[in-house]
C-alpha atoms as a PDB file:
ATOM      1  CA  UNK A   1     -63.555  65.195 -14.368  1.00  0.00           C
ATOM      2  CA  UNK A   2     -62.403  61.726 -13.784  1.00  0.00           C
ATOM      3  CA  UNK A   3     -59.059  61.240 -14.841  1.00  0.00           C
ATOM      4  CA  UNK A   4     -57.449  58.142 -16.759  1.00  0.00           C
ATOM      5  CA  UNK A   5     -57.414  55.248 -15.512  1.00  0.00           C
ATOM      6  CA  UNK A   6     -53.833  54.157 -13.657  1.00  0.00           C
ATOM      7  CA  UNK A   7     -52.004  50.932 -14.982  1.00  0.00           C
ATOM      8  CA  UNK A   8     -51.661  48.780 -12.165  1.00  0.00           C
ATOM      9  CA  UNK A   9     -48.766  48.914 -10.630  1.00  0.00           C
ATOM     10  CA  UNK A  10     -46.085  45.908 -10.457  1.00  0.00           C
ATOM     11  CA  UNK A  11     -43.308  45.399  -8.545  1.00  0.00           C
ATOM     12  CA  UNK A  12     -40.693  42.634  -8.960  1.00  0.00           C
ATOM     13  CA  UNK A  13     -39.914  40.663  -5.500  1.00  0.00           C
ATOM     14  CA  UNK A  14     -37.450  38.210  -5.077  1.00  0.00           C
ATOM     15  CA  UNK A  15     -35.497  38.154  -8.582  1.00  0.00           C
ATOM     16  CA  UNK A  16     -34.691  34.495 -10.022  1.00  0.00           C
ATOM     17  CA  UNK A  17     -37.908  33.193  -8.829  1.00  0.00           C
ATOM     18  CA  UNK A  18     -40.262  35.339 -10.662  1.00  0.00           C
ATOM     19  CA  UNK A  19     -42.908  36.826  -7.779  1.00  0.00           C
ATOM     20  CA  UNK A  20     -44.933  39.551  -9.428  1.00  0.00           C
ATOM     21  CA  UNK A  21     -47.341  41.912  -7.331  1.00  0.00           C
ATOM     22  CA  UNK A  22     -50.327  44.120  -8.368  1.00  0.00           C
ATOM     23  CA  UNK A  23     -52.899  45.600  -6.829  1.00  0.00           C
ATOM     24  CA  UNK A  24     -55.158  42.993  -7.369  1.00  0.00           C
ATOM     25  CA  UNK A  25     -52.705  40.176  -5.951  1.00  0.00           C
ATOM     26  CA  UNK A  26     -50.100  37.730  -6.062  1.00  0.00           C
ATOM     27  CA  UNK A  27     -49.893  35.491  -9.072  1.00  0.00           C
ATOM     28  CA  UNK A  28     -47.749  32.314  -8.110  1.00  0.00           C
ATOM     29  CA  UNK A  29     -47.696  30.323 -11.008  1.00  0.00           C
ATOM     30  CA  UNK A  30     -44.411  31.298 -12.601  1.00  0.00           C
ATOM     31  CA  UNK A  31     -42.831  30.988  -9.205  1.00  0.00           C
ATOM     32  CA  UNK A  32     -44.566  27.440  -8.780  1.00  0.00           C
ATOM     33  CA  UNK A  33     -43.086  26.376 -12.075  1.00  0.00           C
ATOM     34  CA  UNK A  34     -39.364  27.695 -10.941  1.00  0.00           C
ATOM     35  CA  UNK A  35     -39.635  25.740  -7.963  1.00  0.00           C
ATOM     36  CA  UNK A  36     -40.696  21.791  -9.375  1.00  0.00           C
ATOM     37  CA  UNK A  37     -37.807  22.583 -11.759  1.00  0.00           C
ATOM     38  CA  UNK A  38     -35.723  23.441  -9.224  1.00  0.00           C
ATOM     39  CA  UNK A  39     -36.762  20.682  -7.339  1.00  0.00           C
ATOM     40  CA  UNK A  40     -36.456  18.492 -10.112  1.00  0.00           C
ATOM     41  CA  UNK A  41     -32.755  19.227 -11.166  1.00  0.00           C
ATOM     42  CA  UNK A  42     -32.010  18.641  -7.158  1.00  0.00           C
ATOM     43  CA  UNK A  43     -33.268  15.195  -7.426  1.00  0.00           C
ATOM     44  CA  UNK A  44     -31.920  14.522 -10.185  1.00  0.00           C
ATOM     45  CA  UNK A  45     -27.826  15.584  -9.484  1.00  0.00           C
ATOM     46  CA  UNK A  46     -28.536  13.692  -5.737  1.00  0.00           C
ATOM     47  CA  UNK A  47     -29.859  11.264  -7.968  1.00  0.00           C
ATOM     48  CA  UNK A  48     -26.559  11.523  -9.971  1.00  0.00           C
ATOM     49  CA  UNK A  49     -24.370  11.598  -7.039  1.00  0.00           C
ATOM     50  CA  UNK A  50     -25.760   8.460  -5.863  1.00  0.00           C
ATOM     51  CA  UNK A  51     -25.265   6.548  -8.977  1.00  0.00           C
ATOM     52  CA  UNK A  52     -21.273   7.651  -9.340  1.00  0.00           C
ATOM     53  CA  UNK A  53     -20.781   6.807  -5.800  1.00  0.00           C
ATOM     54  CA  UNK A  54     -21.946   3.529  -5.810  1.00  0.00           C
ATOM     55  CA  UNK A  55     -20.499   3.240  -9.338  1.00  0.00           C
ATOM     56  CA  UNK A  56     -16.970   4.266  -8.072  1.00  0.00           C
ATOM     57  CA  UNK A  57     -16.998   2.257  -4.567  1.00  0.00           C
ATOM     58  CA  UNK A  58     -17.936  -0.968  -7.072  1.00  0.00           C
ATOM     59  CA  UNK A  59     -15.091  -0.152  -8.801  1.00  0.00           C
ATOM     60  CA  UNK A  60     -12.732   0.190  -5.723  1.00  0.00           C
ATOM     61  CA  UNK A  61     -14.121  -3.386  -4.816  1.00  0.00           C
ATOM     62  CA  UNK A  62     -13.242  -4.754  -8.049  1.00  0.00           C
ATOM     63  CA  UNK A  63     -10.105  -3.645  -8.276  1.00  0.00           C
ATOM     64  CA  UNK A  64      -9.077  -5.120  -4.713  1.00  0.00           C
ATOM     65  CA  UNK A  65     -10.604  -8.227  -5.670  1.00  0.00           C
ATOM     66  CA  UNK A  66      -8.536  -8.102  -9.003  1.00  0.00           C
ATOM     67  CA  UNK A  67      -5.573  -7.391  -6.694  1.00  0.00           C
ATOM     68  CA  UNK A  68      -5.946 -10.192  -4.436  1.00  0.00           C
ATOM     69  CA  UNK A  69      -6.480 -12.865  -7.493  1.00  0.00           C
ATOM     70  CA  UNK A  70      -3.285 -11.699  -8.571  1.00  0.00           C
ATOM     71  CA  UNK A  71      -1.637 -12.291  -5.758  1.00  0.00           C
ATOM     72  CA  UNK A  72      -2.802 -15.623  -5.394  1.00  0.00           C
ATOM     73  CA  UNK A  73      -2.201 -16.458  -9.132  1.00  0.00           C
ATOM     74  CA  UNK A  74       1.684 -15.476  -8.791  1.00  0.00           C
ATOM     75  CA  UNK A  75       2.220 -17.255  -5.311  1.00  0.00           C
ATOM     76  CA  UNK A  76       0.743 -20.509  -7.192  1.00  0.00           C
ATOM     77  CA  UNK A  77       1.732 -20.372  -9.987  1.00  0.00           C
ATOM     78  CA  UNK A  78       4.775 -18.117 -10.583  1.00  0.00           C
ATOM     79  CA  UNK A  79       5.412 -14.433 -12.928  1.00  0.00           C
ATOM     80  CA  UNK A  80       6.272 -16.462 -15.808  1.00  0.00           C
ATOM     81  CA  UNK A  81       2.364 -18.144 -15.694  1.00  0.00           C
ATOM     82  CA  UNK A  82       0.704 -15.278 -14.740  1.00  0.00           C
ATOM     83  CA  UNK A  83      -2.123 -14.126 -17.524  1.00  0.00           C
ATOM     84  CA  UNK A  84      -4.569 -11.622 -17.597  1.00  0.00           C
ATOM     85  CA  UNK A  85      -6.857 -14.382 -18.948  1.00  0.00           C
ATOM     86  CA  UNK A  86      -5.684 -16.312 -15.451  1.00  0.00           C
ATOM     87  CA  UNK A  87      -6.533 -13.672 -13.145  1.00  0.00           C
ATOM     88  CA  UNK A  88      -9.617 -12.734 -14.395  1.00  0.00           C
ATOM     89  CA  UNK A  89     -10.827 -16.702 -13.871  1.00  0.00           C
ATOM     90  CA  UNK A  90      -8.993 -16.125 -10.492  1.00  0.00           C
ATOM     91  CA  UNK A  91     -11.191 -13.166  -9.432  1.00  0.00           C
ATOM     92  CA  UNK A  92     -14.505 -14.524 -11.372  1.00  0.00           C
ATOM     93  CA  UNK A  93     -14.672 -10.969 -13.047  1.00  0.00           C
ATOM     94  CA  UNK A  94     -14.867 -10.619 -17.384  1.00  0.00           C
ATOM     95  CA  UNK A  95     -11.626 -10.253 -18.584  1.00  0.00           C
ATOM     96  CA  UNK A  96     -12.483  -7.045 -19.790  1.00  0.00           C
ATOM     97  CA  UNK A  97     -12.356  -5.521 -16.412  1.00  0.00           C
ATOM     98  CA  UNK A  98      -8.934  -6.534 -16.133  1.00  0.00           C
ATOM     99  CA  UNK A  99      -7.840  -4.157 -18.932  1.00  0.00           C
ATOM    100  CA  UNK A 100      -9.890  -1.438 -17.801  1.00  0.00           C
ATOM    101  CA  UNK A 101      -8.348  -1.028 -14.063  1.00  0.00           C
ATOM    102  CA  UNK A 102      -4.616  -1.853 -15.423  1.00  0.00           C
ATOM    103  CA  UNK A 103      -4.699  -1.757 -19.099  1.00  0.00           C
ATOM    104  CA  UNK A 104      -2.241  -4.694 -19.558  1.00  0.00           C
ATOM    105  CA  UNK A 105      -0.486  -8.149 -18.006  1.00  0.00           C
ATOM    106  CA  UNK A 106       2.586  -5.114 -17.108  1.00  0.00           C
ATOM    107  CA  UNK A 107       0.218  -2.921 -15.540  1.00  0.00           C
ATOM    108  CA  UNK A 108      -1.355  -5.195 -13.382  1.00  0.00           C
ATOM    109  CA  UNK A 109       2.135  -6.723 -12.202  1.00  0.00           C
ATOM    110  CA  UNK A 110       2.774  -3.067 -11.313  1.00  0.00           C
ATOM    111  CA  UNK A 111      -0.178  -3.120  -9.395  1.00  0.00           C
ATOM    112  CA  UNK A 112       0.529  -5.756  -7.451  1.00  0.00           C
ATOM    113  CA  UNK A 113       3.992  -4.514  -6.579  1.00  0.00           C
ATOM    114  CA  UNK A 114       2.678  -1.361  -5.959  1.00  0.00           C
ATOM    115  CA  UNK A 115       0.461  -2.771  -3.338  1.00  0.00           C
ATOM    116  CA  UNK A 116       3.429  -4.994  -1.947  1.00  0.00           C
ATOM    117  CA  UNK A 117       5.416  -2.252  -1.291  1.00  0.00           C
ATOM    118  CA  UNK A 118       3.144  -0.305   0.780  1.00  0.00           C
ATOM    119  CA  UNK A 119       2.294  -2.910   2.891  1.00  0.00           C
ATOM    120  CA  UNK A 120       6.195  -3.488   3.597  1.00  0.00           C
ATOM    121  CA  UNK A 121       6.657  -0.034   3.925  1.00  0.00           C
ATOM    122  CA  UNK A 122       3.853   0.471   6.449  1.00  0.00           C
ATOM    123  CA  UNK A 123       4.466  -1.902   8.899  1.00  0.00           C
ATOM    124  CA  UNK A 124       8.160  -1.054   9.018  1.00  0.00           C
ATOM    125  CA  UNK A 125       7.104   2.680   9.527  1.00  0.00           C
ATOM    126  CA  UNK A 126       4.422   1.602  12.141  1.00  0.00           C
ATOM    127  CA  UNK A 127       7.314  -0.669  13.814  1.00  0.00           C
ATOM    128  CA  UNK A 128      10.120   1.424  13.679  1.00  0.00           C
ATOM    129  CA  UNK A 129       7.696   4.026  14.923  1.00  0.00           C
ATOM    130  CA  UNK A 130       7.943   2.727  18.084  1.00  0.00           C
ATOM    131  CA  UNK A 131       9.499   4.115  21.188  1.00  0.00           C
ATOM    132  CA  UNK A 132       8.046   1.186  23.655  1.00  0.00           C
ATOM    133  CA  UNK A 133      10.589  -1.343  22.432  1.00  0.00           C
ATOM    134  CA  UNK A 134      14.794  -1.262  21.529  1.00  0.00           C
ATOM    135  CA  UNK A 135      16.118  -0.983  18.410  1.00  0.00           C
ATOM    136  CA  UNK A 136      17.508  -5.143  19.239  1.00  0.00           C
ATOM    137  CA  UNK A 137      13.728  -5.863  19.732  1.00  0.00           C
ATOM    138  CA  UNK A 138      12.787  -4.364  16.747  1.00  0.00           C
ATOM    139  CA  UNK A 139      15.659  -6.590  14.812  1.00  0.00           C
ATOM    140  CA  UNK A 140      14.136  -9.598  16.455  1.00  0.00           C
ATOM    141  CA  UNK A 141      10.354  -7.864  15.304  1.00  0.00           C
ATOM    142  CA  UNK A 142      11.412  -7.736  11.942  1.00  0.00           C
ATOM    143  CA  UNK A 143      12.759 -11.104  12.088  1.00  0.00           C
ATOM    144  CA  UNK A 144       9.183 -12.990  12.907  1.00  0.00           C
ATOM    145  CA  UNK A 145       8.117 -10.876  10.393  1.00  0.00           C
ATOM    146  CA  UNK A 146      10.431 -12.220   7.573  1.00  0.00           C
ATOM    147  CA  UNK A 147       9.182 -15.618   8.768  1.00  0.00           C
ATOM    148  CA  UNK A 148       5.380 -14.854   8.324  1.00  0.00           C
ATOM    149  CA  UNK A 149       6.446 -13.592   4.867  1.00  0.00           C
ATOM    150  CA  UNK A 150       8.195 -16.750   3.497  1.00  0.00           C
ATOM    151  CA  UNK A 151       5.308 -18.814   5.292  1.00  0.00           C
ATOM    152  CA  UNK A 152       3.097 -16.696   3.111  1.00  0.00           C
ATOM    153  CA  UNK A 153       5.056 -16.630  -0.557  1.00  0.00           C
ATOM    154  CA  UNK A 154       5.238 -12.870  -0.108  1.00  0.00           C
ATOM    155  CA  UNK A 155       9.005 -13.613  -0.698  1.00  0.00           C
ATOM    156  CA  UNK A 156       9.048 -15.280  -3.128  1.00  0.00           C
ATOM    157  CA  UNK A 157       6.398 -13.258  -5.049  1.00  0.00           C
ATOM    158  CA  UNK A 158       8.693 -10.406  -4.757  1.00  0.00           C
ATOM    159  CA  UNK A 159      11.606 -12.255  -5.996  1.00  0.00           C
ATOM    160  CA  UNK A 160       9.527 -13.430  -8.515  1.00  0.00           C
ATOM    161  CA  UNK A 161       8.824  -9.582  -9.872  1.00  0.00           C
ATOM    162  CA  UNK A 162      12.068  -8.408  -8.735  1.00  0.00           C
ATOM    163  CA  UNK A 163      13.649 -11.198 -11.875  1.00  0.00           C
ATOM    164  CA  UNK A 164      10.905  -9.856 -14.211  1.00  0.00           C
ATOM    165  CA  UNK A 165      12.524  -6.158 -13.635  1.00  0.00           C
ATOM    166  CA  UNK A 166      15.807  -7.653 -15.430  1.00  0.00           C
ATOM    167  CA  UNK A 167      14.028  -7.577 -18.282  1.00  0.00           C
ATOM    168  CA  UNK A 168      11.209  -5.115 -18.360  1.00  0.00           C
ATOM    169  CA  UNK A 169      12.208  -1.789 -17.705  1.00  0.00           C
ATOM    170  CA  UNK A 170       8.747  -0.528 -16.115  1.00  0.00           C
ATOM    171  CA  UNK A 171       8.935  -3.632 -13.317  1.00  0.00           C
ATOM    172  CA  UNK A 172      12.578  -2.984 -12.773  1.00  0.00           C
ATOM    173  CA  UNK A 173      12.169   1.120 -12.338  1.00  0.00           C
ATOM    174  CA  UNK A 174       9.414  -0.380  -9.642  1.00  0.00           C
ATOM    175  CA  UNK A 175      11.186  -2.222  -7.960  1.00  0.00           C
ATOM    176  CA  UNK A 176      14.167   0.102  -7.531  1.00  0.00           C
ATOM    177  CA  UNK A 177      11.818   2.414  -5.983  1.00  0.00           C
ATOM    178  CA  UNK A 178      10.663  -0.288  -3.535  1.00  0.00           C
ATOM    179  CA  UNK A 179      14.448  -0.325  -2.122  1.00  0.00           C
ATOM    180  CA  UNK A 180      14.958   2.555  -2.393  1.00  0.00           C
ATOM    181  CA  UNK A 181      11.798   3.335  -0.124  1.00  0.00           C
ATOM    182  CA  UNK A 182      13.165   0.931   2.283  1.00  0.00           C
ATOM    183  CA  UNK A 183      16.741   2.092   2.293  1.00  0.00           C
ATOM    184  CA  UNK A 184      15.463   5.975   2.782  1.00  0.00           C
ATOM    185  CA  UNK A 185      13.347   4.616   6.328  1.00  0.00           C
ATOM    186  CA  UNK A 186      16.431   2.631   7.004  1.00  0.00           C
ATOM    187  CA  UNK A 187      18.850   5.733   6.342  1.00  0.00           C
ATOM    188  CA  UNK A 188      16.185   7.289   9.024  1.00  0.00           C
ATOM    189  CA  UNK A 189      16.432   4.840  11.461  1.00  0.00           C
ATOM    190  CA  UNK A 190      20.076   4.842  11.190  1.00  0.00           C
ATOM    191  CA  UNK A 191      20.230   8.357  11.566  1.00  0.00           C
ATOM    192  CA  UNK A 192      18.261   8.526  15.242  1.00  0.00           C
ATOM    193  CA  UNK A 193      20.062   5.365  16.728  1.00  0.00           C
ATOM    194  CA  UNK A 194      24.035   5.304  15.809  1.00  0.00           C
ATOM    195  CA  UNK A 195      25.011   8.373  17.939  1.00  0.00           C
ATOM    196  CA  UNK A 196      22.647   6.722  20.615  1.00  0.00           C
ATOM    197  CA  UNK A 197      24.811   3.899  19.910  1.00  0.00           C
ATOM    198  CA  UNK A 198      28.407   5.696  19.665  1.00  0.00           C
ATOM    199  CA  UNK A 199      29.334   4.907  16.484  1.00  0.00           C
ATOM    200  CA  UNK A 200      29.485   8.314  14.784  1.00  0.00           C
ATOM    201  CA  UNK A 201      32.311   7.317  12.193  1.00  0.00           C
ATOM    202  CA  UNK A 202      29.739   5.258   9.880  1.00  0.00           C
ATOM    203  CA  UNK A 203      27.342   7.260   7.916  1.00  0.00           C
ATOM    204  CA  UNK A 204      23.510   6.299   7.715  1.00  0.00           C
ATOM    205  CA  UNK A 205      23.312   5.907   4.340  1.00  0.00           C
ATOM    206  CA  UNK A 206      26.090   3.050   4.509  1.00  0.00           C
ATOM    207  CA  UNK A 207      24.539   1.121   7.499  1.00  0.00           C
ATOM    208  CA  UNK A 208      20.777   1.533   5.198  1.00  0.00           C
ATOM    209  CA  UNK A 209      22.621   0.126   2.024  1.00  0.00           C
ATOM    210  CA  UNK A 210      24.191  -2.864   4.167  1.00  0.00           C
ATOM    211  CA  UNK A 211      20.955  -3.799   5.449  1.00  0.00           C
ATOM    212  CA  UNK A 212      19.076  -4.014   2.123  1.00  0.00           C
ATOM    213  CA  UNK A 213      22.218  -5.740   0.168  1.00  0.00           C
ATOM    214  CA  UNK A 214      22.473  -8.532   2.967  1.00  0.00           C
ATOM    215  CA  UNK A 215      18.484  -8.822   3.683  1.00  0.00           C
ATOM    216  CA  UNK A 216      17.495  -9.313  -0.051  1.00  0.00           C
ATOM    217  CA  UNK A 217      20.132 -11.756  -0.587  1.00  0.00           C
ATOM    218  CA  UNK A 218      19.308 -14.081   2.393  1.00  0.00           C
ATOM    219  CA  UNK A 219      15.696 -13.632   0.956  1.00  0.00           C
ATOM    220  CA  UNK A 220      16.679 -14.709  -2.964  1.00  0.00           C
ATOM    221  CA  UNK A 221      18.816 -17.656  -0.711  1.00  0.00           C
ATOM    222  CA  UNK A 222      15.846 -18.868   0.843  1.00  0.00           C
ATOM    223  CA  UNK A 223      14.019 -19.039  -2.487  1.00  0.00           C
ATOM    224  CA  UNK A 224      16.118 -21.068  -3.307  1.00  0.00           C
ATOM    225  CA  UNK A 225      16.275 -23.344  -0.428  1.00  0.00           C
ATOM    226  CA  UNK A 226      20.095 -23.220   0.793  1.00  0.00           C
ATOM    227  CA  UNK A 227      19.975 -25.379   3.819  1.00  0.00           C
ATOM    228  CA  UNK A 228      20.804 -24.011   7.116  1.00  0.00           C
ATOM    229  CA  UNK A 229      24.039 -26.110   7.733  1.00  0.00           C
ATOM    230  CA  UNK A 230      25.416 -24.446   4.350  1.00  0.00           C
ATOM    231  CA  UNK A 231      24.189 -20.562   4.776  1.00  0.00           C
ATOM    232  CA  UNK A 232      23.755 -20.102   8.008  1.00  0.00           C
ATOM    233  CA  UNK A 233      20.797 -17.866   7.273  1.00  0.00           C
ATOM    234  CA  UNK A 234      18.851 -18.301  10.242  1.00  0.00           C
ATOM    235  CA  UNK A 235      21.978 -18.072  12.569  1.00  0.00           C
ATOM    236  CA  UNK A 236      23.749 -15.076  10.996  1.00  0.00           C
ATOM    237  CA  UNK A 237      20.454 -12.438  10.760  1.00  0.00           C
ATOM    238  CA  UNK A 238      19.959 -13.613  14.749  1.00  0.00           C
ATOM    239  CA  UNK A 239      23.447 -12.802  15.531  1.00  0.00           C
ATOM    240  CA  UNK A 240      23.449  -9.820  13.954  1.00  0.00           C
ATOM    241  CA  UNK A 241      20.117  -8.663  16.408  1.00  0.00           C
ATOM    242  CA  UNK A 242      22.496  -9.936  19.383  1.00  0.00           C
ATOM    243  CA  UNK A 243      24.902  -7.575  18.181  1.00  0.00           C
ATOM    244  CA  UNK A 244      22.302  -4.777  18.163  1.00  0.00           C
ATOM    245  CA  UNK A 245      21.220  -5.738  21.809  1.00  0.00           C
ATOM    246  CA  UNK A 246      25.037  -5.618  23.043  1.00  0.00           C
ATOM    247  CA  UNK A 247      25.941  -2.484  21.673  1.00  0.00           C
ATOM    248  CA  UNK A 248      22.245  -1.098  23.294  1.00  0.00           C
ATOM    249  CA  UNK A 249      23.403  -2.526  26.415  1.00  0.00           C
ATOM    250  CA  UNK A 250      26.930  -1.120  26.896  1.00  0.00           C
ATOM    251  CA  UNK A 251      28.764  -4.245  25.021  1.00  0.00           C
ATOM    252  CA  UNK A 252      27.720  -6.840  27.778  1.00  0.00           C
ATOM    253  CA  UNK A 253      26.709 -10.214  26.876  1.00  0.00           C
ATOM    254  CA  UNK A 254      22.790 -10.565  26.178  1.00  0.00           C
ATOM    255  CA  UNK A 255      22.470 -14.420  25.563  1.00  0.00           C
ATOM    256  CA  UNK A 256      24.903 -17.280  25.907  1.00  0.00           C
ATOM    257  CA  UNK A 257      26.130 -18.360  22.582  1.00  0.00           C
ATOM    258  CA  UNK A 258      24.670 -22.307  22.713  1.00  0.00           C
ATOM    259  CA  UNK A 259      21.390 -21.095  22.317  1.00  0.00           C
ATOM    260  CA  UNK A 260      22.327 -20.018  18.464  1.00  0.00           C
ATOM    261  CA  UNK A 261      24.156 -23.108  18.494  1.00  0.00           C
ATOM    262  CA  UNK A 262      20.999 -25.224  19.027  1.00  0.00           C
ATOM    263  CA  UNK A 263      19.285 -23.981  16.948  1.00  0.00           C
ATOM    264  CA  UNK A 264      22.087 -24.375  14.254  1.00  0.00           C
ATOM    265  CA  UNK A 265      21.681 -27.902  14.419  1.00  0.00           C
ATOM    266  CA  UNK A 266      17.817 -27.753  14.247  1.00  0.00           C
ATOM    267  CA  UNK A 267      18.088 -25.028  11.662  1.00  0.00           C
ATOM    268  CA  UNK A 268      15.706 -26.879   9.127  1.00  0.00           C
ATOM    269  CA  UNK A 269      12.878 -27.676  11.554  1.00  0.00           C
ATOM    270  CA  UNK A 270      12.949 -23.964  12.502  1.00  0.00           C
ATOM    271  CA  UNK A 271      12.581 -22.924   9.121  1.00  0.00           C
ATOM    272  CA  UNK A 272       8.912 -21.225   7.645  1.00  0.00           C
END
């Protein structure tokens, strides 16, 4: 007798992608319909990718550019004249975009301070990093550096934000932290170089403190153009890098004192 007839059998390969085989061979279209979609979704999320990357490096770009306009609006023009509206002209961007990156005419003034700070506090790191040059050289470093920055209204533009911060609590928490970043890398410095120095009986924090208090208010003095002959701005922030340089060198004279004196009398010419 001839018995019944056996239902082919199947067996399942490769789960997820659908492979079935019988006796009588492979069938491939399920699996060929797994794989375009497959291949599909792949294109499309590179696709995807793409897009949001481009999308979010044109939106670095824009807010950079914002950045920059506002800088360039407040050295000009002044806090009290800077607008949204005047930026955005600035830039050549709708003022929309403006209010997307920072919201409002506070946010962006954050934003610029924000970027001002970091820039101050990088190159002081980056300076005071430095183990190729003395703490005097450094002074005198920091020095042509406070030149470039008048030369370039990044002075005043701080001043500018720093009298905003009177009355808008925001800008003034801002720019609080902004000394207070400066005084902790000063505190640092302070730290590392007055035992170097011998002088052990002044504490860091005091020596930071002085520095900020007497650097900010030559700054707001030069904003306001005190003459040379009348604050002694020039003369007094070079002594006080001969000072550095003595004490570095055992207390033994660095420079002869006419030198300063020169340069007292020709104070205006050498000013930024």
């Amino acid at each position: 007798m001839r018995g019944r007839a056996r239902s082919p059998q199947r067996r399942r390969l490769q789960p997820g992608i659908g492979l079935d085989v019988d006796q009588r061979g492979v069938s491939v279209t399920k699996a060929s319909r797994v794989l375009t979609n497959m291949g599909t979704w792949a294109i499309n999320w590179s696709v995807d990718r793409l897009i949001m990357a481009v999308r979010q490096r044109d939106a670095i770009a824009t807010r950079e550019r914002i950045l920059r306009a506002a800088r360039g609006v407040l050295r000009r023009d002044g806090a009290a004249q800077l607008s949204t509206r005047a930026v955005a002209n600035e830039a050549g961007v709708h003022l929309s975009l403006i209010h997307y990156h920072f919201e409002s005419r506070e946010g962006l003034l954050l934003g610029v301070l924000e970027r001002m700070n970091q820039e101050l506090l990088d190159r002081q790191q980056a300076m005071y990093a430095r183990a190729d040059i003395s703490l005097g050289e450094k002074w005198q470093q920091a020095i042509a550096f406070y030149r470039e920055d008048l030369e370039s209204g990044y002075v005043r533009s701080l001043m500018e934000l720093a009298g905003h911060g009177f009355a808008n609590r925001r800008l003034g928490a801002a720019v609080r932290d902004l000394m207070r970043g400066w005084r902790d890398l000063l505190t640092e410095v302070a730290a590392e170089a007055l035992p170097r120095l011998g002088l052990t009986h002044v504490a860091p924090a005091v020596v930071a403190s002085a520095i900020v208090t007497y650097w900010y208010g030559m700054e707001l003095q030069h904003c306001l153009e005190v003459p040379e002959d009348e604050g002694s701005l020039w003369l007094t922030v070079e002594t006080l890098g001969r000072l550095i340089e003595r004490q570095e060198n055992g207390g033994r004279r660095i420079r002869p004192v006419k030198k300063l004196a020169r340069r007292k009398r020709h104070g205006n010419r050498d000013r930024p």
